[in-house]
Protein backbone atom coordinates (compact mmCIF):
# COMPACT_ATOMS: atom_id res chain seq x y z
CA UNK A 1 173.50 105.81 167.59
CA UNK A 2 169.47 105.93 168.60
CA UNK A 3 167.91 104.07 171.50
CA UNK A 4 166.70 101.53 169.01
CA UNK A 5 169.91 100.48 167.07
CA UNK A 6 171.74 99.83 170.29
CA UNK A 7 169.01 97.91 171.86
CA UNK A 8 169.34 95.91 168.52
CA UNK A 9 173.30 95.22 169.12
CA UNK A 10 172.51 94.46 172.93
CA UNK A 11 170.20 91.70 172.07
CA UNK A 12 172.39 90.73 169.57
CA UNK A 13 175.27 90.43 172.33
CA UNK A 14 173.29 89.12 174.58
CA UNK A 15 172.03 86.00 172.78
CA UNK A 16 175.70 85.31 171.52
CA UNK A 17 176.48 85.08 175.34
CA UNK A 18 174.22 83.91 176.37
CA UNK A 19 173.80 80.93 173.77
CA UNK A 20 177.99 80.12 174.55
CA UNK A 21 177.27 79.88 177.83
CA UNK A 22 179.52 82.40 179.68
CA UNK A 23 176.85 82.81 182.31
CA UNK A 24 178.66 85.86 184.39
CA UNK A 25 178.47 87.95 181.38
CA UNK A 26 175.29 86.61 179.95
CA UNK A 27 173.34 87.96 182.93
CA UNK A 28 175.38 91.29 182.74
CA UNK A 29 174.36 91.98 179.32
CA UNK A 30 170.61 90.61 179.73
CA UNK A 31 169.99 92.91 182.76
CA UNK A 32 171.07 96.10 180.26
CA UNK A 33 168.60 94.75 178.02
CA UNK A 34 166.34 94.56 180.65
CA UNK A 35 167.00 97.89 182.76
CA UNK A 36 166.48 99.59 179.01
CA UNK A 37 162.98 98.85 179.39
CA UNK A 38 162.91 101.29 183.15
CA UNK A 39 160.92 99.04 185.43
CA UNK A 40 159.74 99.83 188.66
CA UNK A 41 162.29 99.09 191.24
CA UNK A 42 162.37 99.32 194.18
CA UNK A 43 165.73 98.02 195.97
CA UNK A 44 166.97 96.94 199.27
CA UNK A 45 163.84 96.74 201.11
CA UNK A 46 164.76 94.43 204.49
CA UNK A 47 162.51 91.84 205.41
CA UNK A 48 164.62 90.57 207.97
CA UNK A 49 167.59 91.59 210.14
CA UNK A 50 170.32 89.57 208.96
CA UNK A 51 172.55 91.51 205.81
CA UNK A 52 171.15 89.18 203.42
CA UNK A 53 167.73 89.57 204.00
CA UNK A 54 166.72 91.43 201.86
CA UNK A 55 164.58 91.77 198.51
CA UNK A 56 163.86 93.94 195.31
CA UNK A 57 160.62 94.49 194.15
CA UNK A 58 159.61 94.98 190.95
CA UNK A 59 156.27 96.37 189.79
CA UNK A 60 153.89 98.36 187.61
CA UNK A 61 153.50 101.51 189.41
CA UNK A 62 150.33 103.02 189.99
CA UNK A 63 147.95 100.23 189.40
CA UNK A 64 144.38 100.46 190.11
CA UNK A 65 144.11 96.41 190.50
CA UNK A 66 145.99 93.89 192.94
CA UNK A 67 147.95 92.14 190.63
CA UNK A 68 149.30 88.39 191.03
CA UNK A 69 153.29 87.89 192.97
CA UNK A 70 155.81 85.90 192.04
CA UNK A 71 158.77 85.72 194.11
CA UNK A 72 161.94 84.78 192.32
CA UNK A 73 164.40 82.89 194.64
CA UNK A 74 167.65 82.16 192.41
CA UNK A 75 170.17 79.28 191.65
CA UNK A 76 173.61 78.99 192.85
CA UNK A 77 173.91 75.74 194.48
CA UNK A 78 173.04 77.05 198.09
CA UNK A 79 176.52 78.73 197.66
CA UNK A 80 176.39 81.75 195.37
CA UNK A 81 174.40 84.08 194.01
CA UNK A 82 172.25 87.70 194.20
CA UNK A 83 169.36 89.57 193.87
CA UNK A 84 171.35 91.73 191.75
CA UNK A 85 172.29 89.57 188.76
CA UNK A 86 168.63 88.83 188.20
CA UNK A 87 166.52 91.99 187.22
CA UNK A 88 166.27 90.39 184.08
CA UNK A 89 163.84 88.24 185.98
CA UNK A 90 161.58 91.11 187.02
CA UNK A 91 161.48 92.86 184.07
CA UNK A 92 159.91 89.61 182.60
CA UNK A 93 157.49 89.74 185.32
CA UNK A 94 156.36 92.87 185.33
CA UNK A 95 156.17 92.65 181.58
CA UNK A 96 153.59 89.71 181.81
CA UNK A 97 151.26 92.35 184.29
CA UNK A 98 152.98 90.87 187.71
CA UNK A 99 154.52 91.96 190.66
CA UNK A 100 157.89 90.17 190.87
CA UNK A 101 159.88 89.74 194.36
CA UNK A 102 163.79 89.11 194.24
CA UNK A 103 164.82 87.96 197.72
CA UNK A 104 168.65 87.23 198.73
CA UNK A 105 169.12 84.15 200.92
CA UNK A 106 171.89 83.75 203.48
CA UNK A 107 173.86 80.82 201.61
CA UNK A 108 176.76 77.80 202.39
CA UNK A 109 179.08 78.38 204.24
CA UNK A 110 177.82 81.08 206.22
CA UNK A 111 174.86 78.79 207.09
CA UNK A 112 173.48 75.25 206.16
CA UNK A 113 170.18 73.92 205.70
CA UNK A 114 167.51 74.71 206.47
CA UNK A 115 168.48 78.49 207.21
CA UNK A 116 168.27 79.33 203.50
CA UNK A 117 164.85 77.76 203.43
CA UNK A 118 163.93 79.81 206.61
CA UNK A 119 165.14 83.29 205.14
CA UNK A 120 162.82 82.22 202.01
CA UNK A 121 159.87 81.92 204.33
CA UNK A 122 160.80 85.20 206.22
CA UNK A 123 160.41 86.72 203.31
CA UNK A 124 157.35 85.11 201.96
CA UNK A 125 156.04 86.48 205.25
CA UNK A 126 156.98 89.87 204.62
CA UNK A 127 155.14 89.91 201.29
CA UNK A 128 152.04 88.51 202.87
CA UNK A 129 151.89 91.67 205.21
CA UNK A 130 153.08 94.39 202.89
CA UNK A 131 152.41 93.45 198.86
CA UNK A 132 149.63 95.44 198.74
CA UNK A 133 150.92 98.69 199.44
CA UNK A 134 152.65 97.91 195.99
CA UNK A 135 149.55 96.88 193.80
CA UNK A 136 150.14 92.97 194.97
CA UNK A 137 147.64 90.79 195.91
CA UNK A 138 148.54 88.77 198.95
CA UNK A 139 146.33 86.03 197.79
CA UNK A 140 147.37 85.73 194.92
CA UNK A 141 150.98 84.24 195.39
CA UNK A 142 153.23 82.53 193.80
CA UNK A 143 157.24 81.42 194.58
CA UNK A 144 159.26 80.77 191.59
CA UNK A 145 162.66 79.29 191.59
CA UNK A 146 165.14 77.98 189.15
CA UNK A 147 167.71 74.90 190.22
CA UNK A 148 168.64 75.37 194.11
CA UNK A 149 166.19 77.98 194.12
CA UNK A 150 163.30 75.60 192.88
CA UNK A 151 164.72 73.46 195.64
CA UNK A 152 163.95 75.63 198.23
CA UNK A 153 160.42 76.93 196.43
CA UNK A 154 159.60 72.93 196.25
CA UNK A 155 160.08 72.97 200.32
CA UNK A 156 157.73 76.46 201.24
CA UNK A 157 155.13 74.72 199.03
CA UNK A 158 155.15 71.24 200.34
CA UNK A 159 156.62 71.18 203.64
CA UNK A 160 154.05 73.17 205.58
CA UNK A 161 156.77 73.53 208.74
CA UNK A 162 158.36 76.49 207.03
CA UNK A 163 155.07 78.43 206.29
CA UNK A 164 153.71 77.78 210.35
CA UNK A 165 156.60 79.06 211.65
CA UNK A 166 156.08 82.35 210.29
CA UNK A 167 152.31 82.00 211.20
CA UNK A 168 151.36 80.89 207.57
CA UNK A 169 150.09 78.00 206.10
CA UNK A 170 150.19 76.50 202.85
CA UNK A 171 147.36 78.87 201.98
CA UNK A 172 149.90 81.37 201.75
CA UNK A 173 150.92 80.50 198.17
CA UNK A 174 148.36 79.81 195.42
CA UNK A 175 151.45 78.05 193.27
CA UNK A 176 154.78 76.88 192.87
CA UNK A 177 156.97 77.26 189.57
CA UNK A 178 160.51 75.08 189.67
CA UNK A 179 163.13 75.29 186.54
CA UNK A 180 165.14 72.54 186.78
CA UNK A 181 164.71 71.89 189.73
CA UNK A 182 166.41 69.05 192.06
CA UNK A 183 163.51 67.52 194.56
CA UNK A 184 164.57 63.89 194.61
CA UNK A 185 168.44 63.35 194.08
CA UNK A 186 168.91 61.33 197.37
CA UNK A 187 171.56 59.23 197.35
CA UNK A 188 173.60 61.02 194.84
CA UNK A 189 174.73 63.40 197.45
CA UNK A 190 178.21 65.50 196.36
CA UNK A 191 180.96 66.45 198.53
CA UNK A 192 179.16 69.97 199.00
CA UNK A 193 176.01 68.27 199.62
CA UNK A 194 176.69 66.64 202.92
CA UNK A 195 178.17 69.32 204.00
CA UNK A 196 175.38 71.64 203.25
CA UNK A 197 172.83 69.64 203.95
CA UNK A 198 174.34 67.42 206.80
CA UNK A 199 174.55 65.26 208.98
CA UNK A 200 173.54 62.61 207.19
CA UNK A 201 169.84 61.82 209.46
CA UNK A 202 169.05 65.03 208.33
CA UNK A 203 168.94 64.67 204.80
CA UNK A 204 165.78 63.31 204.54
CA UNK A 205 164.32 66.78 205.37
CA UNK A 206 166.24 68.35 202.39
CA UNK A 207 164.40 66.27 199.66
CA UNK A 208 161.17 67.99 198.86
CA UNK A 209 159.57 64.65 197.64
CA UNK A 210 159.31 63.54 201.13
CA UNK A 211 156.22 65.33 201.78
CA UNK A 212 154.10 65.52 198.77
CA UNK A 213 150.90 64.89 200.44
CA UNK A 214 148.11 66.02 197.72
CA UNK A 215 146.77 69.25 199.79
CA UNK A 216 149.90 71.11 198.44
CA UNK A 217 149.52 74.27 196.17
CA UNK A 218 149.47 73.57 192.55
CA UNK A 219 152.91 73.11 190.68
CA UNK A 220 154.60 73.53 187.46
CA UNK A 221 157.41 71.89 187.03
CA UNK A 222 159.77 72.85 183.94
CA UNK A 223 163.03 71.41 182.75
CA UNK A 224 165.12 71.88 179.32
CA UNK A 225 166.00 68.19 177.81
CA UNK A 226 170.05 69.80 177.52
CA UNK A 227 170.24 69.91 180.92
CA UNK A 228 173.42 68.37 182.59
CA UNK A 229 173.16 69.36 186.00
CA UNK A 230 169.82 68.33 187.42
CA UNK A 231 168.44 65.09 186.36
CA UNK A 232 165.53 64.52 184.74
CA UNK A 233 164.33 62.05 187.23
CA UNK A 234 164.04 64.65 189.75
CA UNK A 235 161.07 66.14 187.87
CA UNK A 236 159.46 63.02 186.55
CA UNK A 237 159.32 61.07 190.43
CA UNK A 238 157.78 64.41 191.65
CA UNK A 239 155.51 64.89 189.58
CA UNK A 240 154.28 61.19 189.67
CA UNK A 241 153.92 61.46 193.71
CA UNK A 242 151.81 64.16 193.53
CA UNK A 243 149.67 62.42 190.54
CA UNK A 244 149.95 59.58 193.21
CA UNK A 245 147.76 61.65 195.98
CA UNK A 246 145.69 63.26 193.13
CA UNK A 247 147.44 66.84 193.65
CA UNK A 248 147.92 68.83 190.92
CA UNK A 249 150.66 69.43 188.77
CA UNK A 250 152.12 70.42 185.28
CA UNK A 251 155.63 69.06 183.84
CA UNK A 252 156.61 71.25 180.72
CA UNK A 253 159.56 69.93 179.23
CA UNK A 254 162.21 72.28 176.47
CA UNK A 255 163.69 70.50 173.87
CA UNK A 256 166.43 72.95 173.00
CA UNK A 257 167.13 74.36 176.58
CA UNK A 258 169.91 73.13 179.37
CA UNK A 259 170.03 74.26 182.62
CA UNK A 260 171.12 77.65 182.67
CA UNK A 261 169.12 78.60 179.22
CA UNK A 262 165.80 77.84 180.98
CA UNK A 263 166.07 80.80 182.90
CA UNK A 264 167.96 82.56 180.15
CA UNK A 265 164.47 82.16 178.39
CA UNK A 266 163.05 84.72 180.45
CA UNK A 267 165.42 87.49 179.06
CA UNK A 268 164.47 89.86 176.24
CA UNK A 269 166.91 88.49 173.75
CA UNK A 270 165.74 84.65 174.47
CA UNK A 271 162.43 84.51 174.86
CA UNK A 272 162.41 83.69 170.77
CA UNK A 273 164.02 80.11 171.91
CA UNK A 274 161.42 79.07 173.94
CA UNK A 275 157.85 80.39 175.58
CA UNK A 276 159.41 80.15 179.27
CA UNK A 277 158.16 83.13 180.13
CA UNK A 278 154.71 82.75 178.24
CA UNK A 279 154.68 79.48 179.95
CA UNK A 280 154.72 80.63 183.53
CA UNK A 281 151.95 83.62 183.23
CA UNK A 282 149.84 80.96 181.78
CA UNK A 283 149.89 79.16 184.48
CA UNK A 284 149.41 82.36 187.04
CA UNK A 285 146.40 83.01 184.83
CA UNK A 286 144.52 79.97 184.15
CA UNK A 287 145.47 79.52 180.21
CA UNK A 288 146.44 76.73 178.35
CA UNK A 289 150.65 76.61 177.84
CA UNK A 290 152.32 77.65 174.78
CA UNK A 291 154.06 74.59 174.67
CA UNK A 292 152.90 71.44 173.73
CA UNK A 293 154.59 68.51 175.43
């Protein structure tokens, strides 16, 4: 069997998994799909001193030019997830002529909020002082996040407290990027919200809403119509804040995609479904979106 008939049956997998929704094995087989295509890696790099601080970084290689940086913080509701289930994620990046960041997050219960926000910014940090030893422009980046990810990407960009304590600012990041993305859900707090996120004065702090002021970083905000987790309200009041202090943002909205296929998009064998990933570098490059809301 050659290289390109089982690259055919891997996509083919893939998209069946990935389109029934078995989301453990759909990230398996998109990362083979993915790791086919022998991206530059580099793994395990510590940007802080805790076991979970650390990132992969994905890039071109030798490049001549300092290329834009997206780092990719995951979903997992605060409680789950890796670095490791998502090169899928920087193989799209590096695919669109980016450098992508992967960072792991210390998560509930080991810690509450705001630690996971505070790793993020740690590691924000650490790109800031060493992308460009990797062909990344440290002016030219952007953090990325999909559900509680895009939660905590929402916060870096518009709660400037997380930046200055790592002697940043919001200058740090020239854009945000949130797929599906909760940043207003207050009062519909679960269970494993008020734990996380408790006691109850501070959950104010954990709603990213709460301090759109119109000086943030520019944001696109995407969502799939399917999706049952995050509400759709959560995009539409953040978006109309910042319209409200005449900052900038962009709402793209999927017809066919729920929440987990939005950043199943970005994989090789589902990019057909919807321009997710054409979507975003548009954005990082100053072009008009593929889609048309």
């Amino acid at each position: 069997m050659n290289n390109s008939t089982k690259r055919r049956i891997i996509t083919l997998l893939a998209s069946l998994v990935l389109l029934v929704g078995c989301q453990s094995l759909g990230l398996t087989v998109a990362n083979m799909l993915a790791r086919m295509q022998k991206p530059v890696v580099v793994y395990d790099i510590d940007y802080g001193s805790e076991e979970r601080q650390q990132l992969d970084l994905y890039h071109a290689g030798n490049s001549t030019t300092a290329r834009p940086v997206v780092v990719f913080l995951y979903g997992g509701a605060w409680m789950q997830g890796s670095k490791d289930q998502y090169l899928f994620v920087g193989e799209a990046l590096v695919s669109k002529g980016l450098v992508g960041v992967i960072p792991n997050y210390r998560l509930f219960p080991d810690v509450k909020f705001p630690t996971f926000v505070e790793d993020s910014a740690l590691a924000l940090k650490w790109v800031y002082n060493n992308i460009q030893r990797f062909g990344g422009d440290p002016n030219d980046v952007y953090i990325m996040g999909h559900s509680a990810g895009a939660h905590i990407a929402a916060l870096l960009a518009l709660d400037e407290r997380y930046l200055r304590s790592m002697g940043g600012n919001k200058r740090w990041l020239k854009g945000m990027i949130g797929l599906a993305g909760p940043y207003d859900w207050l009062p519909y707090f679960s269970a494993s919200d008020k734990q996380i996120f408790g006691p109850p004065s501070q959950y104010p702090a954990s709603q990213p809403i709460n301090f759109v002021d119109g000086d943030e970083p520019r944001l696109l905000l995407m969502y799939g119509n399917k999706d049952k987790t995050v509400k759709i309200r959560n995009i539409d009041n953040l978006a109309a804040a910042i319209r409200s202090k005449q900052g900038k943002v962009k709402t793209i909205f999927y017809p066919r995609l729920g929440h987990i296929g939005i950043v199943g998009a970005l994989s090789i064998p589902l990019r057909s479904r919807a321009p997710v990933l054409e979507d975003v570098a548009a954005f990082i490059y100053g072009k008009p979106a593929a889609s048309v809301n």
